[in-house]
Protein backbone atom coordinates (compact mmCIF):
# COMPACT_ATOMS: atom_id res chain seq x y z
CA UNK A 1 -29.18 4.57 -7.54
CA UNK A 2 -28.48 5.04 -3.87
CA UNK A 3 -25.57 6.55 -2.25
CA UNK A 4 -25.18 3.25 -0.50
CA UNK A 5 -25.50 1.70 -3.79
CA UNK A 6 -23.27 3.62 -5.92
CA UNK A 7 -20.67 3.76 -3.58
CA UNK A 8 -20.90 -0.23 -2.69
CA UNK A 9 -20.79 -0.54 -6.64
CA UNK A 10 -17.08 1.55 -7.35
CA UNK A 11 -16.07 -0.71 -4.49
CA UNK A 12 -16.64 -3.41 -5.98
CA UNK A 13 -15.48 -2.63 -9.64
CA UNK A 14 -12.51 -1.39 -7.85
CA UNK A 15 -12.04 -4.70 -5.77
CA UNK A 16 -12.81 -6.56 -9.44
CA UNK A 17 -9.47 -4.41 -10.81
CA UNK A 18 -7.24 -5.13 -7.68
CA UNK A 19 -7.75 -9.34 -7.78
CA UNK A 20 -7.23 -8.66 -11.66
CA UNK A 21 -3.70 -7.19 -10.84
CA UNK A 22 -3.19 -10.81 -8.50
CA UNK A 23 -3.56 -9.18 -4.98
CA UNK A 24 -3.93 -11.48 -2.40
CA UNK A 25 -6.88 -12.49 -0.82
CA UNK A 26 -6.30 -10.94 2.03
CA UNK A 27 -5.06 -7.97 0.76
CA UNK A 28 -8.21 -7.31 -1.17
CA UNK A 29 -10.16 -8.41 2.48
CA UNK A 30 -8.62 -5.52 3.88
CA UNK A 31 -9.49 -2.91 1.21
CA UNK A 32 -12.52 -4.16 1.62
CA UNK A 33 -13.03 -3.52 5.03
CA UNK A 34 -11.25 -0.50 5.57
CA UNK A 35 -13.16 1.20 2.19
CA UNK A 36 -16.59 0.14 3.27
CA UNK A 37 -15.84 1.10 6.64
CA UNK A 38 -15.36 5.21 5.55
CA UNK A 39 -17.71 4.44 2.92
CA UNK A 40 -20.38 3.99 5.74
CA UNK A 41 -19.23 6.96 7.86
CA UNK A 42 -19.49 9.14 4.80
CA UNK A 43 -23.24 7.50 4.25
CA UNK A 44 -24.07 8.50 7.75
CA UNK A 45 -23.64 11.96 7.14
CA UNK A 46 -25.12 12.35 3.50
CA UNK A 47 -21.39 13.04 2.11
CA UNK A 48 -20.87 12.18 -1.41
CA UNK A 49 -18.04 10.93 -2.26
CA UNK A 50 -16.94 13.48 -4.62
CA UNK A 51 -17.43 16.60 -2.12
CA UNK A 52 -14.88 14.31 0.70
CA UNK A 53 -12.65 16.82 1.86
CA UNK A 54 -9.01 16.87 3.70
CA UNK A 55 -11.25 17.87 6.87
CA UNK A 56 -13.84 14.78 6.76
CA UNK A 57 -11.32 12.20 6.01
CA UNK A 58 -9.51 13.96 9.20
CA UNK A 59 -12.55 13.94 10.94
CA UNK A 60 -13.24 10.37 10.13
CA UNK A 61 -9.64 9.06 11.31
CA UNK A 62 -10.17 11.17 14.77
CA UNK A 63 -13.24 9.12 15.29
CA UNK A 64 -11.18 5.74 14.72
CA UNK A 65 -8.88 6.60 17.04
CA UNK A 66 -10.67 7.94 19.13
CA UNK A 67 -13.25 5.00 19.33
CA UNK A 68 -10.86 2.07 19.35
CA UNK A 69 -7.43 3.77 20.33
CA UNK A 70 -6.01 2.57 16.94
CA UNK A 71 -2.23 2.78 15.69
CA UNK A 72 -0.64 5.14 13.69
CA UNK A 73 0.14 1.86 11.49
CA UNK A 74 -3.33 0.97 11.25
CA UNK A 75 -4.18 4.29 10.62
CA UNK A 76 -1.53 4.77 7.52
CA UNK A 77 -3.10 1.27 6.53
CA UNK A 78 -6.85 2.68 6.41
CA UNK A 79 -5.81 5.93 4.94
CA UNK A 80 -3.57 4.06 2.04
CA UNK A 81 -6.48 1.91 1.04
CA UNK A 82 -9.18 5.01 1.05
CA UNK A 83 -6.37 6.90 -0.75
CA UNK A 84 -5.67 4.07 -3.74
CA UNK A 85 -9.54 3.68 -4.19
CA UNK A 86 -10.33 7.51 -4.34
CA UNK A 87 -7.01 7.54 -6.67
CA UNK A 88 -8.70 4.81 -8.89
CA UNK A 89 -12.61 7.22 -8.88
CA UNK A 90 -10.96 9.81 -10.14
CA UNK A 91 -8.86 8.39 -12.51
CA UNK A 92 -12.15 6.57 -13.43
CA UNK A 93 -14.05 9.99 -13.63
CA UNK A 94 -16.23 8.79 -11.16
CA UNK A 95 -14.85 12.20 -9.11
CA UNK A 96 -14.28 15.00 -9.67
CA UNK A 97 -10.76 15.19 -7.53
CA UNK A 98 -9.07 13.40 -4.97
CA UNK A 99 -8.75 14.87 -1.56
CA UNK A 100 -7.13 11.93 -0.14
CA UNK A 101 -4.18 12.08 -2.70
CA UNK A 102 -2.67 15.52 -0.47
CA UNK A 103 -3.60 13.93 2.61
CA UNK A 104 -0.83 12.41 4.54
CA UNK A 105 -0.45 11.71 8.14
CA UNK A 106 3.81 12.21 9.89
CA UNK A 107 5.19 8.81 9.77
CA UNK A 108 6.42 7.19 12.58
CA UNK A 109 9.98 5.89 12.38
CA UNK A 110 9.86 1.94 12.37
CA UNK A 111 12.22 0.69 14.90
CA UNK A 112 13.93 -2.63 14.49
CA UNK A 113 12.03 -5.10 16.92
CA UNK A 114 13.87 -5.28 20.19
CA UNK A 115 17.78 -4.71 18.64
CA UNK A 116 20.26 -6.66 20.38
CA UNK A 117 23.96 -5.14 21.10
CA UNK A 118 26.94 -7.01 20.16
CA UNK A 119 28.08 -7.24 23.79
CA UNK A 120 24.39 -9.60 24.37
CA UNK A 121 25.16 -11.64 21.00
CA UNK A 122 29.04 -12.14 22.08
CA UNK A 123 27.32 -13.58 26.09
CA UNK A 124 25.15 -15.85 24.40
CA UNK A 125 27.43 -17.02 21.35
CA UNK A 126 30.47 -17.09 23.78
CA UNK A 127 28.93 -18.99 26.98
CA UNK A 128 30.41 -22.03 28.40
CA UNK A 129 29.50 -25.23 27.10
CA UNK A 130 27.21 -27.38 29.17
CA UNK A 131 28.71 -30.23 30.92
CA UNK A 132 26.61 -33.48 29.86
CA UNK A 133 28.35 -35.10 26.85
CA UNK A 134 25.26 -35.21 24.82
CA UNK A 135 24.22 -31.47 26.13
CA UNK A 136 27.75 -30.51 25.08
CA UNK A 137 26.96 -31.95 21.31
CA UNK A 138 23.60 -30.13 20.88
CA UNK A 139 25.54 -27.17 21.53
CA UNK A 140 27.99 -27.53 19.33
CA UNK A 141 24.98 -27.48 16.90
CA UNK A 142 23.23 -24.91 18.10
CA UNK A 143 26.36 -22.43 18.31
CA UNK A 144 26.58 -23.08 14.87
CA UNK A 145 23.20 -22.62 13.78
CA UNK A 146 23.36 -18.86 16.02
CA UNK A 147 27.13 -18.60 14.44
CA UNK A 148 25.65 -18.64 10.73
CA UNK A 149 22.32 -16.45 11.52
CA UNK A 150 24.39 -13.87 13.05
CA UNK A 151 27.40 -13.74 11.13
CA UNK A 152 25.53 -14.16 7.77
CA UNK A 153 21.89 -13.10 8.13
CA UNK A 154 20.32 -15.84 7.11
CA UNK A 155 17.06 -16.40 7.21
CA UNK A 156 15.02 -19.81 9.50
CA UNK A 157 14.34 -21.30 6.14
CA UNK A 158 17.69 -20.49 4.79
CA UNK A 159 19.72 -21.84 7.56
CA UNK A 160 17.12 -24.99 7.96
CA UNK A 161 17.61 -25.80 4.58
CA UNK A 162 21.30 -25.38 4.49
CA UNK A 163 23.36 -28.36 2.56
CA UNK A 164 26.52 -29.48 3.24
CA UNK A 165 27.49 -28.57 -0.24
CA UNK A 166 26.38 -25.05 0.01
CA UNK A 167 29.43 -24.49 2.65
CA UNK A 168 32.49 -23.16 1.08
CA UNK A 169 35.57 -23.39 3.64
CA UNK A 170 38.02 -22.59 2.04
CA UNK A 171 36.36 -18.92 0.79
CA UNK A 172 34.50 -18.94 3.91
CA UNK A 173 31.19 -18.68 1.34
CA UNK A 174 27.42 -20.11 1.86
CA UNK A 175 25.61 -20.50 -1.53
CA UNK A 176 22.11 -19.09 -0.46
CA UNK A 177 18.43 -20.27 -1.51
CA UNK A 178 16.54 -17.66 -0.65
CA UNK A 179 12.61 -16.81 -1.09
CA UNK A 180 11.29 -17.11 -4.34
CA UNK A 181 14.44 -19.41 -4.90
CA UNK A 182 16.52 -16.92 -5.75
CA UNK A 183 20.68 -17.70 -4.66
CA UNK A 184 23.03 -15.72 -3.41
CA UNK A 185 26.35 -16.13 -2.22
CA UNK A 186 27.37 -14.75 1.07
CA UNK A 187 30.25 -14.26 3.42
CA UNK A 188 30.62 -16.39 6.99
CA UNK A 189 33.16 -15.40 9.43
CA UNK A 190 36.01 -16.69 11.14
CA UNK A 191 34.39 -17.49 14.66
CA UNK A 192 31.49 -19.43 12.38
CA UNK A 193 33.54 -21.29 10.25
CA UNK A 194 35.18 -22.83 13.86
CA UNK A 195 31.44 -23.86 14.85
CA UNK A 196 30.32 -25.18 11.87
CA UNK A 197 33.40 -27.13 11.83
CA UNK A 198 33.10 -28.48 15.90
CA UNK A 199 29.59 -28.92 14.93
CA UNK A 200 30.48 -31.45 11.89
CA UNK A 201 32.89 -33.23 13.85
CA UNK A 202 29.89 -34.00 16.18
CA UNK A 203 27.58 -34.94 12.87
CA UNK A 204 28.75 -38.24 11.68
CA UNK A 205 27.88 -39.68 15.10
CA UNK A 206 23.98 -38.50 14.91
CA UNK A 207 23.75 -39.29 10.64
CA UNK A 208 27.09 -41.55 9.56
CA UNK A 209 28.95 -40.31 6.46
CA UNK A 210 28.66 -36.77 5.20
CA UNK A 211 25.96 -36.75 1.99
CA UNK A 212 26.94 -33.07 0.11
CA UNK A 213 23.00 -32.86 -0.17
CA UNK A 214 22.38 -33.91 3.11
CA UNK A 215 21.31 -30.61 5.76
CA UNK A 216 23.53 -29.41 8.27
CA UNK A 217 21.69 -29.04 10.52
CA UNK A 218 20.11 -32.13 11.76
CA UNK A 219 18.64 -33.84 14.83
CA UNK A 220 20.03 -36.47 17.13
CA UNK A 221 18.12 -39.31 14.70
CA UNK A 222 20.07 -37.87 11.78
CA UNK A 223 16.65 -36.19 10.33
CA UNK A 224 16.58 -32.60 9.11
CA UNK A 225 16.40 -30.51 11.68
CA UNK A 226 12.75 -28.65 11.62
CA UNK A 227 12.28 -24.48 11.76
CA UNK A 228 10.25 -24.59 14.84
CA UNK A 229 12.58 -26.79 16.41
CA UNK A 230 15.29 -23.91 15.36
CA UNK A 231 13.37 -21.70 16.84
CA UNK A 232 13.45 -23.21 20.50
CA UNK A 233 17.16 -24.31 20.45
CA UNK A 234 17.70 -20.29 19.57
CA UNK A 235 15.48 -19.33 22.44
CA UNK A 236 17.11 -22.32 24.91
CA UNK A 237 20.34 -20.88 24.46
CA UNK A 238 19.05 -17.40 24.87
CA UNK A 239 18.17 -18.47 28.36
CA UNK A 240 21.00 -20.58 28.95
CA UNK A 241 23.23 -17.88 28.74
CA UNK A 242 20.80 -15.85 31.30
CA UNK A 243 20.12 -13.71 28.89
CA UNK A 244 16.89 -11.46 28.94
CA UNK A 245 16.03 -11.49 25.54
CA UNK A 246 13.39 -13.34 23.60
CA UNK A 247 15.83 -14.70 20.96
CA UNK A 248 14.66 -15.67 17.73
CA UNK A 249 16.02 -16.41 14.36
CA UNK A 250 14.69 -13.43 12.51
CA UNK A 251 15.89 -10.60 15.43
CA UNK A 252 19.59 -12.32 14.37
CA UNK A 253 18.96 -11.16 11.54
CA UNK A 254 18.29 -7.62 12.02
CA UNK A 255 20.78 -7.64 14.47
CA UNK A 256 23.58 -8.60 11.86
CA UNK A 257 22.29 -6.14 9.35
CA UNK A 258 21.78 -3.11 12.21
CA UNK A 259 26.05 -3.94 13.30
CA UNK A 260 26.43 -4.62 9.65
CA UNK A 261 25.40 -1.15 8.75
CA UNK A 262 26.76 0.90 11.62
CA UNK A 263 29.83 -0.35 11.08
CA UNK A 264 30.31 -0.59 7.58
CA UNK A 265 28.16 2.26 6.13
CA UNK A 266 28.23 0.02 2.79
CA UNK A 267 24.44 -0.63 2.46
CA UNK A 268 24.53 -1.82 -1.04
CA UNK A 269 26.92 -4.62 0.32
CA UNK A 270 24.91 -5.61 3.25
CA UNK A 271 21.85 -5.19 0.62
CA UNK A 272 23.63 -7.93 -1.57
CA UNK A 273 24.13 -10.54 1.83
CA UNK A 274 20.78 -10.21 3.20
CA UNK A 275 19.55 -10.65 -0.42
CA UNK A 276 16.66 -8.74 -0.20
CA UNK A 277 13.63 -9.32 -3.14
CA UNK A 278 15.06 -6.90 -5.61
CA UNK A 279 18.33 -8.53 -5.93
CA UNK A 280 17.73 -11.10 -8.87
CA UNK A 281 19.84 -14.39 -9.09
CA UNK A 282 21.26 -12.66 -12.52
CA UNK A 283 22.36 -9.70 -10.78
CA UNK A 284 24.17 -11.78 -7.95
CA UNK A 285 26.08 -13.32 -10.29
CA UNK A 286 26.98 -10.77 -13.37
CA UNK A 287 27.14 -7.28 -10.74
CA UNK A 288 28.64 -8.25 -7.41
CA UNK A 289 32.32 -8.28 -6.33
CA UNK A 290 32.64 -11.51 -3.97
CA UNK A 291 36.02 -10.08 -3.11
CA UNK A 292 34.85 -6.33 -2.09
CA UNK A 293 31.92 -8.51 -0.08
CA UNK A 294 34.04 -10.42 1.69
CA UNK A 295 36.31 -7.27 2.80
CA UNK A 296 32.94 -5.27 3.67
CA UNK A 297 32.71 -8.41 5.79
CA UNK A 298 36.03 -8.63 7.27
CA UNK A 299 36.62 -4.87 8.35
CA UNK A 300 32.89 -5.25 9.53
CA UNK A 301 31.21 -8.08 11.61
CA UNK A 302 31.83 -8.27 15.01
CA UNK A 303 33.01 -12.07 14.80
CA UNK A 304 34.70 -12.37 11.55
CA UNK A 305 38.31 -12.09 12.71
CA UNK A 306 40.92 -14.23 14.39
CA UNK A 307 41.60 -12.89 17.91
CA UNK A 308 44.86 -11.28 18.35
């Protein structure tokens, strides 16, 4: 058998193992690629696989950039895929050792995308209203919609789907269904509570009588309001508010976890109200302290207190 051959065949097996294990398609598109792609600069110059040293696989990721001016990110997603499958030969006895396993290029921090600081949030969650009557109703609605992503982290689906049932006043809670439908509950502040309350005083005159499983957040017809539709309210009142900053749901988000953080130092609470993937619906309910949440909260968020 071939180089070409052999190597194209561990590929594959390999490939055969990863959709076993329920990677996703695309996932297993990119191993693909990015396997086949050193695969074929090893084939070029007559390198086994098994005799692939620190200074080829170097040598290889030089040419890359080189040649196409590629990230570091694409680069530490090329090298992990060569390093899992050259993990998996050797493992396999197909090699002898794994060069790639000691082989690690200096990570870049990730920086959040394009933080916001609290004095930008408080200019566009603090402008003046606009001065048509039915302008002055949508943005009662859309403060509250930027109100509960900010002061709670919510995420587009989270907020879109929000029920007037899941809206505790009186604790100032919102019972959360997150991904995988996983729920969590979660602090709202003071200055939130206000606009979700102006908001609903606006919402019996665009849907009638308040349904507990009706959504909040709704459109002038009374019909659930749609994510992309969200999306360009949040960006409308970005610019409304001549602000300089392409607003979006998600950035809200990492903005209330970034002042969350800073201010708080508590990541394990901020952990709990961003309810990230690891953070079962058990756990939420058996392990957290809603009280020592709520005070995080208080002593924390920007907006979550009465003014003096």
């Amino acid at each position: 058998m071939s180089f070409e051959q052999n190597a194209a065949a561990l590929l594959a097996m390999w490939l055969k193992e990863r959709k076993i294990q329920n990677q996703s398609e695309h996932t297993l598109q990119a191993y693909e690629r990015d396997v086949s792609d050193f695969m074929q600069f090893c084939a070029t110059r007559n390198l086994p696989l098994a005799d692939v040293e620190t200074s080829d696989l170097r040598e290889y990721l030089a040419h890359k950039v080189e040649r196409f001016q590629l990230s570091s990110s694409s680069l530490q997603r090329m090298l992990s895929a060569i390093r899992q499958f050259m993990k998996w030969a050797e493992q396999g006895e197909y090699m002898s050792f794994n060069p790639a396993d000691d082989f690690q290029l200096k990570r870049q921090s990730r920086p959040l995308p394009g933080l916001v600081d609290i004095e930008t949030v408080n200019q566009i969650l603090d402008q003046p209203e606009p001065e048509s009557e039915i302008q002055q109703q949508m943005w009662l609605r859309d403060k509250a919609i930027l109100e509960l992503l900010y002061s709670s982290g919510l995420r587009l689906a989270e907020v879109q789907s929000l029920r007037i049932k899941d809206v505790d006043f009186n604790r100032q809670l919102l019972r959360i269904t997150g991904k995988g439908n996983k729920t969590r509950i979660v602090p709202f502040g003071t200055k939130a509570k206000d606009a979700v309350m102006n908001w609903l005083q606006v919402y019996p005159l665009w849907h009638g009588d308040f349904v507990p499983e009706a959504n909040v957040f709704i459109t002038q017809k009374g019909n659930p309001l749609g994510a992309r539709q969200i999306e360009n309210r949040v960006k409308f009142q970005a610019l409304r508010a001549g602000v300089n900053v392409d607003l979006h749901p998600h950035l809200l988000r990492h903005c209330f976890a970034s002042h969350m953080l800073s201010n708080s130092g508590d990541l394990r609470a901020v952990q709990e109200m961003l309810g990230h993937s690891n953070l079962t619906t058990t756990q939420i309910y058996t392990h957290v302290d809603f009280d020592h949440l709520a005070q995080v909260y208080d002593q924390a968020h920007p907006r979550a207190q009465q003014k003096k």
